[in-house]
N, C-alpha and C. Protein backbone atom coordinates (compact mmCIF):
# COMPACT_ATOMS: atom_id res chain seq x y z
N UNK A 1 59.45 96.14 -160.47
CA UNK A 1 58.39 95.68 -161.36
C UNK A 1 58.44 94.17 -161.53
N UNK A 2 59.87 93.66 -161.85
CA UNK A 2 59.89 92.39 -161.63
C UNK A 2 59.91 91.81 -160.85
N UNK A 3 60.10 91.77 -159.16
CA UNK A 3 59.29 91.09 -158.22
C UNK A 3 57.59 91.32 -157.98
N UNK A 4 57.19 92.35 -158.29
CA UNK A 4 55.30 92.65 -158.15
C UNK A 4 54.82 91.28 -159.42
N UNK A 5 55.74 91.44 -160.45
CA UNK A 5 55.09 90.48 -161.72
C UNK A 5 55.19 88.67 -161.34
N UNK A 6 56.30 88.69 -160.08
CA UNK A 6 56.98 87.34 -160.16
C UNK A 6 55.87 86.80 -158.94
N UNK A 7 55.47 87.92 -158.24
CA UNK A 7 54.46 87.57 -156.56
C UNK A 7 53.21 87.63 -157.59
N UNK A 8 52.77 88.09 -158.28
CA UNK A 8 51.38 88.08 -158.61
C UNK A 8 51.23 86.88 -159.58
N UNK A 9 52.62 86.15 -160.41
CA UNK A 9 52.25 84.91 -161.24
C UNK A 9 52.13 84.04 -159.82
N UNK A 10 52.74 84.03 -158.83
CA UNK A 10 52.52 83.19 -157.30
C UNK A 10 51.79 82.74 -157.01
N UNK A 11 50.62 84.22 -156.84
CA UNK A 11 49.32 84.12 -156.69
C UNK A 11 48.35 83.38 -157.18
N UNK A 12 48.88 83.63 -158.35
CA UNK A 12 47.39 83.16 -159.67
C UNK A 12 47.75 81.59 -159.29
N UNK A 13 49.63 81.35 -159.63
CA UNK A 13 49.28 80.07 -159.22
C UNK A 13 48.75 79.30 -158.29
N UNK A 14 49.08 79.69 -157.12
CA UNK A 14 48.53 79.06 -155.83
C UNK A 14 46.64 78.90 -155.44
N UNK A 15 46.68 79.77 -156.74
CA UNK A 15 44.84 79.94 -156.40
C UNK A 15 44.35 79.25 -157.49
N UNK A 16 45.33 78.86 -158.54
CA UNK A 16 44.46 77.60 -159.74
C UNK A 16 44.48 76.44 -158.67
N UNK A 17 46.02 76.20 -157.89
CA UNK A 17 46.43 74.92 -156.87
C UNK A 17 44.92 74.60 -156.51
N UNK A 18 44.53 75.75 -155.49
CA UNK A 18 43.81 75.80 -154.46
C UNK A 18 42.54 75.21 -154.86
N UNK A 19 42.37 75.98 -156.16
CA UNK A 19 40.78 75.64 -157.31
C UNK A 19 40.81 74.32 -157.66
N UNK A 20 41.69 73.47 -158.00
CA UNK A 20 42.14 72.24 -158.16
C UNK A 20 41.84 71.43 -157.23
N UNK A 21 42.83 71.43 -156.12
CA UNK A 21 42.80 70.96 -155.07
C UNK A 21 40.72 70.95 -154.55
N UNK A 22 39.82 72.09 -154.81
CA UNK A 22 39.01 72.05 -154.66
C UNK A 22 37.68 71.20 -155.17
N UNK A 23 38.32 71.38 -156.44
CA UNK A 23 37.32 70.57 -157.56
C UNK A 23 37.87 69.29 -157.65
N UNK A 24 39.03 68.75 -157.47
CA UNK A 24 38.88 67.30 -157.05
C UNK A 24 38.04 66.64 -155.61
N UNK A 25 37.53 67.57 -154.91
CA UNK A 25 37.02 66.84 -153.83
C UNK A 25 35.59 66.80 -154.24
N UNK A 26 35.06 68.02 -154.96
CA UNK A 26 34.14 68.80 -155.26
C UNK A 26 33.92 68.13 -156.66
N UNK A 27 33.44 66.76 -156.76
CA UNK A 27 32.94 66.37 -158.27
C UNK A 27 31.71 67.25 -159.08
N UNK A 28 32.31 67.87 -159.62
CA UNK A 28 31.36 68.42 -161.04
C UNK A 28 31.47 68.64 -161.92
N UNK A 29 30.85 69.06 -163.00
CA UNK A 29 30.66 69.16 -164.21
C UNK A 29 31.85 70.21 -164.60
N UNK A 30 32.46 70.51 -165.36
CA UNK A 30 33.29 71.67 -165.56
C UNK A 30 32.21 72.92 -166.59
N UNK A 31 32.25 74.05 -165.95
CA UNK A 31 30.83 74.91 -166.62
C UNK A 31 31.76 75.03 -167.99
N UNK A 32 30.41 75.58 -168.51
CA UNK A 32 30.51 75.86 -170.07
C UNK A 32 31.26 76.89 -170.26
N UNK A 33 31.66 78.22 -169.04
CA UNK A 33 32.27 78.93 -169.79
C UNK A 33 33.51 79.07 -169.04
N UNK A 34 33.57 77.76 -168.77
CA UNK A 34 35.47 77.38 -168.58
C UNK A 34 35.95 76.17 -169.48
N UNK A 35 34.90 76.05 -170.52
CA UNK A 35 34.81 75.17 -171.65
C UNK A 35 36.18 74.62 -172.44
N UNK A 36 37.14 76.17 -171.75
CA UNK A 36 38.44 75.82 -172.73
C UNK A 36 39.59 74.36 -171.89
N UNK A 37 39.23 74.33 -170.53
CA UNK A 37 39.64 73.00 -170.24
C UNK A 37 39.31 71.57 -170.68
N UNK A 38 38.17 71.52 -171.12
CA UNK A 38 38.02 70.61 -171.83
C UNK A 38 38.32 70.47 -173.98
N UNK A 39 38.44 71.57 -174.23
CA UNK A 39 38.70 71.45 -175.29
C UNK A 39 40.30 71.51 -175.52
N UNK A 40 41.58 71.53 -174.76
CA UNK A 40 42.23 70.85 -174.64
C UNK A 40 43.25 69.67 -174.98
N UNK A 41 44.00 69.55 -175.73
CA UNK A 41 44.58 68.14 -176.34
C UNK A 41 44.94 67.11 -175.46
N UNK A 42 44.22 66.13 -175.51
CA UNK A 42 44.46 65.17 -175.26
C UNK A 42 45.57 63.93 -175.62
N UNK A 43 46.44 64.15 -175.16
CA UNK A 43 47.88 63.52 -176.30
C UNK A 43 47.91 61.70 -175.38
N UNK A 44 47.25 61.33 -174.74
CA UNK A 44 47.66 59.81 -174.27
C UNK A 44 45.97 59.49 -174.56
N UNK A 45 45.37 60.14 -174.88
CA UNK A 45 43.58 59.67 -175.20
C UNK A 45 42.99 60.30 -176.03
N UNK A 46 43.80 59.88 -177.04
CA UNK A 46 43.44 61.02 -178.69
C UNK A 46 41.98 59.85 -179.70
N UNK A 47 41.53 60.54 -180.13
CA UNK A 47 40.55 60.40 -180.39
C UNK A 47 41.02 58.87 -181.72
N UNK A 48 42.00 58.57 -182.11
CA UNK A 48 42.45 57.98 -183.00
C UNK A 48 42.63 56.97 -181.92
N UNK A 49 42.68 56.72 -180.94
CA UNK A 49 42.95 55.61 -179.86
C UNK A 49 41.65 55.37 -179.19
N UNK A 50 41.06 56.31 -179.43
CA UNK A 50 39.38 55.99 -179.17
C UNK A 50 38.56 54.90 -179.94
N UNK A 51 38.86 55.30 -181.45
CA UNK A 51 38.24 54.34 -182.47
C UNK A 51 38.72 53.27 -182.25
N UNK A 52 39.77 52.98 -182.17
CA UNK A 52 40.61 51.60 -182.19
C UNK A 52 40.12 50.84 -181.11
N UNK A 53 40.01 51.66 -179.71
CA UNK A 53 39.34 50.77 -178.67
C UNK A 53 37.97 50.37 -178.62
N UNK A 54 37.41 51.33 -179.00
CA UNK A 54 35.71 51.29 -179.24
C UNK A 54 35.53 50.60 -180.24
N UNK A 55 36.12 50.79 -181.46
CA UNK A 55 35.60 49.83 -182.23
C UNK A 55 34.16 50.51 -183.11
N UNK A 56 33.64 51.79 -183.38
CA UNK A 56 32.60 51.87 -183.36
C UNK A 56 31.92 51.35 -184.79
N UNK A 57 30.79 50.77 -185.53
CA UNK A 57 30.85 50.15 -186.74
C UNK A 57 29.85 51.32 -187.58
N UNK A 58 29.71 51.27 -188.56
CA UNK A 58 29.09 51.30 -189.56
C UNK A 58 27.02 51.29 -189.11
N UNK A 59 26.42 52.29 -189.11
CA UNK A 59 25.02 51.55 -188.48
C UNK A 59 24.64 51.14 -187.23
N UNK A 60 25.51 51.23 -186.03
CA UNK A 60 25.40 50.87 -184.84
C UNK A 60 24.55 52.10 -184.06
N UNK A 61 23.88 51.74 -183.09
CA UNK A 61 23.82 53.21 -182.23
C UNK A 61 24.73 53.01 -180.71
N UNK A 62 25.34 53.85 -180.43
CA UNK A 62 26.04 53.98 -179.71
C UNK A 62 25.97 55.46 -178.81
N UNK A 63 26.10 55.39 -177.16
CA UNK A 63 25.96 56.24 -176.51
C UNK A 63 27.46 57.04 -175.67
N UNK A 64 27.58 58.67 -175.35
CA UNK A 64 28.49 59.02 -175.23
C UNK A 64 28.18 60.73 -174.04
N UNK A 65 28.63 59.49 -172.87
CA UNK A 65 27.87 60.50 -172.22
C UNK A 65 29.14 61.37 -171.56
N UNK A 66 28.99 62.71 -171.16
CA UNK A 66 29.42 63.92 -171.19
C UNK A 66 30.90 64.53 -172.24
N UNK A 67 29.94 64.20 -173.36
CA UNK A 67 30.69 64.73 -174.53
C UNK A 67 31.39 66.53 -174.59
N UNK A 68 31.01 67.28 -173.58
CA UNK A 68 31.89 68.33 -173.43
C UNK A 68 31.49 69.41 -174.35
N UNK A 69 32.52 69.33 -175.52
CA UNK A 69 32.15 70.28 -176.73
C UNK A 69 32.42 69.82 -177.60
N UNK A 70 32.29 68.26 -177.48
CA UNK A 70 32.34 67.56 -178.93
C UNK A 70 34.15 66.76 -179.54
N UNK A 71 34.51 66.54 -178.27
CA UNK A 71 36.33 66.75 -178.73
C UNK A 71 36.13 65.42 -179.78
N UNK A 72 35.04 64.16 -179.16
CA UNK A 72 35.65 62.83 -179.27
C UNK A 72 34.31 62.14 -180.29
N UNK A 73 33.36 63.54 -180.18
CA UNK A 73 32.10 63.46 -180.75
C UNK A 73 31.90 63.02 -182.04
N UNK A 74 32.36 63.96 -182.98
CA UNK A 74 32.48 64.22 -184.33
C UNK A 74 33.33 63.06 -185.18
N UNK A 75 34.31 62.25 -184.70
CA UNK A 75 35.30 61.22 -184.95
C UNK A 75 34.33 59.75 -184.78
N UNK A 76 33.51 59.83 -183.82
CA UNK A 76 32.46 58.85 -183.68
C UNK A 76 31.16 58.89 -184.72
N UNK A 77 31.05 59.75 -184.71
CA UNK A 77 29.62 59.73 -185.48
C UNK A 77 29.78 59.47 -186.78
N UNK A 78 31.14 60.10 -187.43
CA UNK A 78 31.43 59.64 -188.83
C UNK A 78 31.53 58.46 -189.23
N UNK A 79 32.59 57.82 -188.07
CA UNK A 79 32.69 56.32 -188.34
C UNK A 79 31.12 55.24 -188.16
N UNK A 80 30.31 56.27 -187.58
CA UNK A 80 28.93 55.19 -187.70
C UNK A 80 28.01 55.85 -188.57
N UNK A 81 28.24 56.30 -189.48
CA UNK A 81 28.27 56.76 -190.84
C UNK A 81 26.40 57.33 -190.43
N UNK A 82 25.70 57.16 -191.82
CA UNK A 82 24.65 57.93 -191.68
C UNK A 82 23.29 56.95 -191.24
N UNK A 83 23.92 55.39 -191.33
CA UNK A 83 22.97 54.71 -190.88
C UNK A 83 22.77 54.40 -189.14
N UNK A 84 23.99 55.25 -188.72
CA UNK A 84 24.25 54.74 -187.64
C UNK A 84 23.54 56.03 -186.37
N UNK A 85 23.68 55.95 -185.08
CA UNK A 85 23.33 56.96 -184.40
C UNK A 85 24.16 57.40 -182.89
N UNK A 86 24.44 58.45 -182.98
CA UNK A 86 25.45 58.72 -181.66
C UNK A 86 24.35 59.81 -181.03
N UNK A 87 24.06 58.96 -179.49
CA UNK A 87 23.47 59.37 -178.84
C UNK A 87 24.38 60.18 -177.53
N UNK A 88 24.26 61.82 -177.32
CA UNK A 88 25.12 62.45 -176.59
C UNK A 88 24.28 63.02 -175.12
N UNK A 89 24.36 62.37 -174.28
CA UNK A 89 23.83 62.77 -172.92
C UNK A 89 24.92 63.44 -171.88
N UNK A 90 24.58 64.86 -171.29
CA UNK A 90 25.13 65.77 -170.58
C UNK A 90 24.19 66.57 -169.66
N UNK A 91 24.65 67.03 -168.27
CA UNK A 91 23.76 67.35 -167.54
C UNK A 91 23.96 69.10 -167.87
N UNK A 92 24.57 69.46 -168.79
CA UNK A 92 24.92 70.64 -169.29
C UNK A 92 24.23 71.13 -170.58
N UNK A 93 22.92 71.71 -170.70
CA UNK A 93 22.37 72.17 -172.29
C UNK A 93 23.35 72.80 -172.57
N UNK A 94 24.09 73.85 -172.74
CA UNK A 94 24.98 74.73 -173.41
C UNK A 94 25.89 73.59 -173.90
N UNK A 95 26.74 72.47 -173.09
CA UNK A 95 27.67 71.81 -173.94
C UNK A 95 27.18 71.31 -174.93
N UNK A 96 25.51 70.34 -174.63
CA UNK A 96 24.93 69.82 -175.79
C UNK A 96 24.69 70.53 -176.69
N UNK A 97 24.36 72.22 -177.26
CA UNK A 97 24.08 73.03 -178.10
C UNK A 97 25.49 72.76 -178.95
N UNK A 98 26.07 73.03 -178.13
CA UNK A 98 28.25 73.75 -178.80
C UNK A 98 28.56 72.66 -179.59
N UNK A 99 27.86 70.98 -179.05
CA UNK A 99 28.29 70.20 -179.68
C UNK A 99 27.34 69.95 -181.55
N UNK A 100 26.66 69.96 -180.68
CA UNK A 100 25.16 69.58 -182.06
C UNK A 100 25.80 70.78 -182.87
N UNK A 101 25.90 71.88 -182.90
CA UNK A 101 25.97 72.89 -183.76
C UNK A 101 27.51 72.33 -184.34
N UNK A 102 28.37 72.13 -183.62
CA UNK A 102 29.73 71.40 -184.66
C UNK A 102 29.39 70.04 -185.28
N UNK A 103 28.58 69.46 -184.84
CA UNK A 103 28.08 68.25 -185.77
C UNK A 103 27.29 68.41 -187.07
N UNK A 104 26.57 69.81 -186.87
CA UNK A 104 26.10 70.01 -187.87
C UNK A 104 26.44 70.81 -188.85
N UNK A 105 27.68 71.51 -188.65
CA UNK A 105 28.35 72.26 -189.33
C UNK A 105 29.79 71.52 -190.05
N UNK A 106 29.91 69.88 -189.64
CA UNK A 106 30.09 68.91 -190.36
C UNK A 106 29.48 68.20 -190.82
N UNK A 107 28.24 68.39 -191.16
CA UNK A 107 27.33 67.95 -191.86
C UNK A 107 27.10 66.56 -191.39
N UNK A 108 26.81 66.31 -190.10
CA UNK A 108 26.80 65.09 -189.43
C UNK A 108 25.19 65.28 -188.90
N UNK A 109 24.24 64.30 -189.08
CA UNK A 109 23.11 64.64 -189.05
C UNK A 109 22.55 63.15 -187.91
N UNK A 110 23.56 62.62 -187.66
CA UNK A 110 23.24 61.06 -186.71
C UNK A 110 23.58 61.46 -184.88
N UNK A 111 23.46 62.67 -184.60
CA UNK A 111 23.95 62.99 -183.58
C UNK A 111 22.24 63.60 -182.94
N UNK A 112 22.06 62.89 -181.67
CA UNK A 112 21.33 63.50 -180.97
C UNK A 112 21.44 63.58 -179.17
N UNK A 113 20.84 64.82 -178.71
CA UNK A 113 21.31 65.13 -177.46
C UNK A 113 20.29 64.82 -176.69
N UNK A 114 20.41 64.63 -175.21
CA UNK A 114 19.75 64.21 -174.39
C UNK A 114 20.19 64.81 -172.81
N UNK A 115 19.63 65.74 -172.55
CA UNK A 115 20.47 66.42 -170.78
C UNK A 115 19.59 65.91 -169.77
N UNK A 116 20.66 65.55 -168.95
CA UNK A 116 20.28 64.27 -168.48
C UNK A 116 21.49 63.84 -167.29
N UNK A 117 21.21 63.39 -166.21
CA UNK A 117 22.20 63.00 -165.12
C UNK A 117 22.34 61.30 -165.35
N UNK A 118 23.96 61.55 -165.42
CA UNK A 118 24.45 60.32 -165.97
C UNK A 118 24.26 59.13 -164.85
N UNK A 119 23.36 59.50 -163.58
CA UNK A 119 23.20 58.61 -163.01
C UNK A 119 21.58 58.31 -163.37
N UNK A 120 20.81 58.66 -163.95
CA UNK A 120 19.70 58.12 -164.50
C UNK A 120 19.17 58.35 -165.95
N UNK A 121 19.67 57.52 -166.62
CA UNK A 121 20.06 57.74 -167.79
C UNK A 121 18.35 56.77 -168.75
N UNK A 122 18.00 58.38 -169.42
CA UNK A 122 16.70 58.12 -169.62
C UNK A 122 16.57 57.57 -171.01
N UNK A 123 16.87 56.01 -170.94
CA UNK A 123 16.95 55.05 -172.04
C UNK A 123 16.60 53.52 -171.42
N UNK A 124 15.71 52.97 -172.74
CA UNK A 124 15.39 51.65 -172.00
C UNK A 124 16.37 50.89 -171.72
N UNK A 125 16.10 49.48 -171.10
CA UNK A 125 17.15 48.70 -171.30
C UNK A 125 17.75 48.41 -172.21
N UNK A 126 19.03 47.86 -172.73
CA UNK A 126 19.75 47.20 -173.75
C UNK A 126 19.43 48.21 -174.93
N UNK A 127 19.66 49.23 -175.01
CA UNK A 127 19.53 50.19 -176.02
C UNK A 127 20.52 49.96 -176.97
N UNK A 128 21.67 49.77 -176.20
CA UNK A 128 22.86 50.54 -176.94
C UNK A 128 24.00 49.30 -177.36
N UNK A 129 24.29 49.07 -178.48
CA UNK A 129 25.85 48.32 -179.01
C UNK A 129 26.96 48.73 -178.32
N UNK A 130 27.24 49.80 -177.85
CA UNK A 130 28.17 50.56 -177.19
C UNK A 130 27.82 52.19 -176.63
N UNK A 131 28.92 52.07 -175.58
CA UNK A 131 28.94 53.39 -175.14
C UNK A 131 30.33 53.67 -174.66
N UNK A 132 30.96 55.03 -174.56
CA UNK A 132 31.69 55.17 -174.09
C UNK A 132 31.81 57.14 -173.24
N UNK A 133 32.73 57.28 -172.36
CA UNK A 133 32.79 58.65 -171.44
C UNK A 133 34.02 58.81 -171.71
N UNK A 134 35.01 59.61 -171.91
CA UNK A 134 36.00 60.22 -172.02
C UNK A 134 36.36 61.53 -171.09
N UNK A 135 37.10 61.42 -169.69
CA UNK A 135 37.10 62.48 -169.21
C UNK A 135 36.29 63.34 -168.67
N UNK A 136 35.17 62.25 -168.22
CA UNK A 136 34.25 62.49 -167.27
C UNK A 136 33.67 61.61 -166.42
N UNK A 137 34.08 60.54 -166.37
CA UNK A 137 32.98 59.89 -165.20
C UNK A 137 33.71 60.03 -163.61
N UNK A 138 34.80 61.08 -163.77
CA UNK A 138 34.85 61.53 -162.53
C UNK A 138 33.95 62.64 -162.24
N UNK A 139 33.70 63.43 -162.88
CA UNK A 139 32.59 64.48 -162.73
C UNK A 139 31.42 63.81 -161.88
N UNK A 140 31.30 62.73 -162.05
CA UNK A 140 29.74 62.22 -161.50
C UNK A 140 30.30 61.77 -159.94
N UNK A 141 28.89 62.49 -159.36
CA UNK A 141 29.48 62.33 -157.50
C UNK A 141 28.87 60.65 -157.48
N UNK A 142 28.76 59.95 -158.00
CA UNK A 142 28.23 58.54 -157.68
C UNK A 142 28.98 57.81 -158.76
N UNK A 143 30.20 57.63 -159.35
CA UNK A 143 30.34 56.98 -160.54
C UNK A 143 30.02 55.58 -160.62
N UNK A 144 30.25 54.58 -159.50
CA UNK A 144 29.68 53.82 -159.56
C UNK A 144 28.25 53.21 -159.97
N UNK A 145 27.60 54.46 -159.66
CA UNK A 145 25.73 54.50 -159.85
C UNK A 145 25.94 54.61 -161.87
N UNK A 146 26.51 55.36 -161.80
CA UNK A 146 26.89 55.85 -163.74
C UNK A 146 26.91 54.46 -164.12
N UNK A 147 28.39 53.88 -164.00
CA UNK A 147 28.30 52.56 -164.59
C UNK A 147 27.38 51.61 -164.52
N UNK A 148 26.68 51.31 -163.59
CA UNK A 148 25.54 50.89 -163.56
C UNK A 148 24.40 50.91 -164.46
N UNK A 149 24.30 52.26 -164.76
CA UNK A 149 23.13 52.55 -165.65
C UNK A 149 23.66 52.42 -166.98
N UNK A 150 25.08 52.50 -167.03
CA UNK A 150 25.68 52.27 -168.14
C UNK A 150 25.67 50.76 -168.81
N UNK A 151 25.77 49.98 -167.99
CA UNK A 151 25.49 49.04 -168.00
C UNK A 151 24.10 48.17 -168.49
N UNK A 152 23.41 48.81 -167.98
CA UNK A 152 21.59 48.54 -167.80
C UNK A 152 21.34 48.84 -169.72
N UNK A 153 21.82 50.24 -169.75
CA UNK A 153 21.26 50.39 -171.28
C UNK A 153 22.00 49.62 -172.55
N UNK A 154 23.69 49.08 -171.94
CA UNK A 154 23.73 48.30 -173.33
C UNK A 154 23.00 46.86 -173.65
N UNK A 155 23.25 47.05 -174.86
CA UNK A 155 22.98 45.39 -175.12
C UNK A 155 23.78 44.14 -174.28
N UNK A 156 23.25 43.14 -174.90
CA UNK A 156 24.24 41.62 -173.96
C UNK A 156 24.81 41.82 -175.37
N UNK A 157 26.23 41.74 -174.66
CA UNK A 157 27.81 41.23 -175.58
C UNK A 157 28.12 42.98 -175.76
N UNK A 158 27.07 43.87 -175.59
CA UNK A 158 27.79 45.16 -175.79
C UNK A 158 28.99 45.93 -174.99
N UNK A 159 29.82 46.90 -175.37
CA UNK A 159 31.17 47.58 -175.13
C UNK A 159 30.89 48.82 -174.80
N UNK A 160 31.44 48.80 -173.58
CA UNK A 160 32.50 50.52 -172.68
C UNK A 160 33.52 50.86 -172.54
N UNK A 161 33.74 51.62 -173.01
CA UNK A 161 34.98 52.13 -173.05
C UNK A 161 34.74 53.51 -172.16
N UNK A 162 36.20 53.21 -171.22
CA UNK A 162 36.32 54.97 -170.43
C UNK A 162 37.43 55.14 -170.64
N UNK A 163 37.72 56.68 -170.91
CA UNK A 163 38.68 57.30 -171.50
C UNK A 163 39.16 58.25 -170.09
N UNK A 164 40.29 58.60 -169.43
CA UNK A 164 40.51 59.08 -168.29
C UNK A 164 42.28 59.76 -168.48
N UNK A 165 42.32 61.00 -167.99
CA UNK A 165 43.41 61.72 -168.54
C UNK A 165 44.03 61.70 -166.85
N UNK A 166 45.41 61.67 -166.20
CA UNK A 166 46.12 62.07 -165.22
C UNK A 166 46.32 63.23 -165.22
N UNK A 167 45.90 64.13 -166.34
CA UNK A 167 46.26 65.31 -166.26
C UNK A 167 44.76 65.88 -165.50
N UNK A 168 43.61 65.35 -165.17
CA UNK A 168 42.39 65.63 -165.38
C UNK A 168 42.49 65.56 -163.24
N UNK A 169 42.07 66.76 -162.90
CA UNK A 169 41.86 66.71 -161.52
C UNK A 169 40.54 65.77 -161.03
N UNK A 170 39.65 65.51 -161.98
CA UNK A 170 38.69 64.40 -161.20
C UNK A 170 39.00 62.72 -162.03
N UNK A 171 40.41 62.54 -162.23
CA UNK A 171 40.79 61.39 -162.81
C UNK A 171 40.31 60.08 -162.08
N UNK A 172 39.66 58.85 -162.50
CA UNK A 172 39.37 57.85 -162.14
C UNK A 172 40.43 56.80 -162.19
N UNK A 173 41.48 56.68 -160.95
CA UNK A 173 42.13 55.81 -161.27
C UNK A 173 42.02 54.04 -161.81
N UNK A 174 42.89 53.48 -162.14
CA UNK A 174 42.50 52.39 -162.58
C UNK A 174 41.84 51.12 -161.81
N UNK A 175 42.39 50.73 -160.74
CA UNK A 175 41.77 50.52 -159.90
C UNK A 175 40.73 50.50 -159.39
N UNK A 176 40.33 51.78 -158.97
CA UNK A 176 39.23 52.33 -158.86
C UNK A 176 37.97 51.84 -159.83
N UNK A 177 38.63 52.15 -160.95
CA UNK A 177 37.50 51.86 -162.21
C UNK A 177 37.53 50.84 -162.37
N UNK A 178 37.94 49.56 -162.04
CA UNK A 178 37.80 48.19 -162.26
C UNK A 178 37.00 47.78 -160.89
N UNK A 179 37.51 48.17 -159.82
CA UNK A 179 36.08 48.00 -158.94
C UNK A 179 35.20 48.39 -159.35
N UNK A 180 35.18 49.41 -159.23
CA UNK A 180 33.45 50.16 -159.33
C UNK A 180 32.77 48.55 -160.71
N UNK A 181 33.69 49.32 -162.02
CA UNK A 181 32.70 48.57 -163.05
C UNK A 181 32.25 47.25 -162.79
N UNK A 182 33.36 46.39 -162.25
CA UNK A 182 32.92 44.77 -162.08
C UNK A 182 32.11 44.99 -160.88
N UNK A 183 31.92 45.93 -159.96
CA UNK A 183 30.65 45.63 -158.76
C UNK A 183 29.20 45.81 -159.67
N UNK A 184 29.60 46.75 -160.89
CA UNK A 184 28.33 47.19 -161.77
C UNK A 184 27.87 45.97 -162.82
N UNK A 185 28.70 44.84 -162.83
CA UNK A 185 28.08 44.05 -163.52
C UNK A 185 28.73 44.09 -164.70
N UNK A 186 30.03 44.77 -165.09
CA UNK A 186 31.24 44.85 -166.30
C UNK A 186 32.40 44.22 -166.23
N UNK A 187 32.58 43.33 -167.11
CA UNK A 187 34.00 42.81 -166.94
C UNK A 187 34.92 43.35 -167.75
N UNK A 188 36.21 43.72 -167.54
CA UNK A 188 37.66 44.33 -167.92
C UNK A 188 37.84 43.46 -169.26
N UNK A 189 37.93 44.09 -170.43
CA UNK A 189 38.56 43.08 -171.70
C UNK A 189 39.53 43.56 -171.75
N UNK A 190 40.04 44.87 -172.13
CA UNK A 190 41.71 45.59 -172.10
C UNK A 190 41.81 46.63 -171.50
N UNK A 191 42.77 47.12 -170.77
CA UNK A 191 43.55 48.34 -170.60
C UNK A 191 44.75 48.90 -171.39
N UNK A 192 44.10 50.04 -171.77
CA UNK A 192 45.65 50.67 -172.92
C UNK A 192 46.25 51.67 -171.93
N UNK A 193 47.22 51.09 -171.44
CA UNK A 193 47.59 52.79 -170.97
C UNK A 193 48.78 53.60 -171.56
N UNK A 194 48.73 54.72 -170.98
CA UNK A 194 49.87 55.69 -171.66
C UNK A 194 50.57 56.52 -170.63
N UNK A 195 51.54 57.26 -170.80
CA UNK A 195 52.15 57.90 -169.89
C UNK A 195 51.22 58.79 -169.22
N UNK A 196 50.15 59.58 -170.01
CA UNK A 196 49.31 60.71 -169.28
C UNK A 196 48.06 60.05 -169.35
N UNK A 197 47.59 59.14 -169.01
CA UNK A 197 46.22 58.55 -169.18
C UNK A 197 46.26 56.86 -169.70
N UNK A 198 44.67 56.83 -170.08
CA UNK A 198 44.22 55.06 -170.40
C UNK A 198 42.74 55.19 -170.70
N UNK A 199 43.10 54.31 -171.50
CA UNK A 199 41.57 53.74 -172.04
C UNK A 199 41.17 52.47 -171.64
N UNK A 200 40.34 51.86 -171.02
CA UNK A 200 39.97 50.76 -170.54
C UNK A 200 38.18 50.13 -171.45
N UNK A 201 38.25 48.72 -171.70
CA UNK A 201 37.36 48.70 -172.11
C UNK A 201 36.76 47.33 -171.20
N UNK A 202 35.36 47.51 -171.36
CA UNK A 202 34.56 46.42 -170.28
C UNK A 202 33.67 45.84 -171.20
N UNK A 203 33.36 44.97 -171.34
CA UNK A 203 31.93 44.00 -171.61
C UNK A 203 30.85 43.88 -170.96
N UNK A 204 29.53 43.89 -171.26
CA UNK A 204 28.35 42.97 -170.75
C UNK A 204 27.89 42.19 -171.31
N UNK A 205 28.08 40.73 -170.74
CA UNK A 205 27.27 39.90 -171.14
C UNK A 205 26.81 38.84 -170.26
């Protein structure tokens, strides 16, 4: 019994490997009803290291694109209190529902959704004081094209912040993300990193 139990944990493992190994080549969205990978603790990109980098104020509107199920959502919107507006774009309606419904069941009423491919991101120019992605702009098969548009909608002097886990099979290394952003027209102000991840923040101006 205990070798059938020890070959079949084998299995399972070698076939998450395999699923892994797959979906890193294979950029996408993680579906809604494998939702529990993203909800998840984040212990090197906790949402308390979010504020601090972002900075988010009082009254600002600020954009936050593939918010998931809200991990980093709800911590933002408070801090931009009721004058403020957190705009949540995902190419996923079900995540945007899961989230709005926990925003509103914290009585957070500055949160609105928008589904939508983060490579054409349906906002004018210079919309936004800030934006930031957490653990997704590997999902996007063009991330470079993302930042771009990310770019396009903030304001001049406005802030990005990307949030990126090593534990995360479509992780954007650092590197990586400092090309891409400065080809997009973002310059690097800090990198925080941590043993399992980093937060990086960029400027436009």
């Amino acid at each position: 019994m205990g070798s059938r139990r020890s070959g079949a944990a084998v299995v399972l493992l070698g076939a998450a490997l395999g699923y892994a190994l797959w979906w890193r080549r294979n950029p996408s969205p993680c579906p809604y009803g494998q939702r529990f990978w993203v909800e998840l603790p984040h212990p090197s990109i906790t949402r308390a290291r979010l504020l601090e980098v972002l900075g988010p104020l009082p009254g600002e509107r600020v954009l936050e694109v593939g918010p998931g199920t809200g991990f980093y959502t709800l911590a933002v919107a408070e801090r931009l209190g009721d004058e403020g507006r957190l705009d949540i774009l995902d190419v996923q309606e079900e995540m945007l529902e899961h989230t709005v419904r926990r925003a509103r069941a914290a009585r957070l009423t500055n949160v609105f959704p928008a589904c939508a491919d983060a490579r054409s991101l349906p906002y004018p120019d210079a919309t936004f004081a800030a934006a930031f992605t957490c653990v997704a702009l590997g999902e996007v098969p063009e991330p470079g094209v993302a930042l771009g548009e990310l770019r396009r909608v903030l304001r001049p002097g406005g802030r990005l912040v990307v949030g990126e886990s090593y534990l995360d099979p479509h992780v954007v290394r650092r590197g990586r993300l400092r090309q891409e952003a400065e080809g997009a027209g973002l310059r690097l102000e800090e990198m925080k990193r941590r043993a399992f991840g980093y937060f990086a923040r960029f400027a436009y101006s």
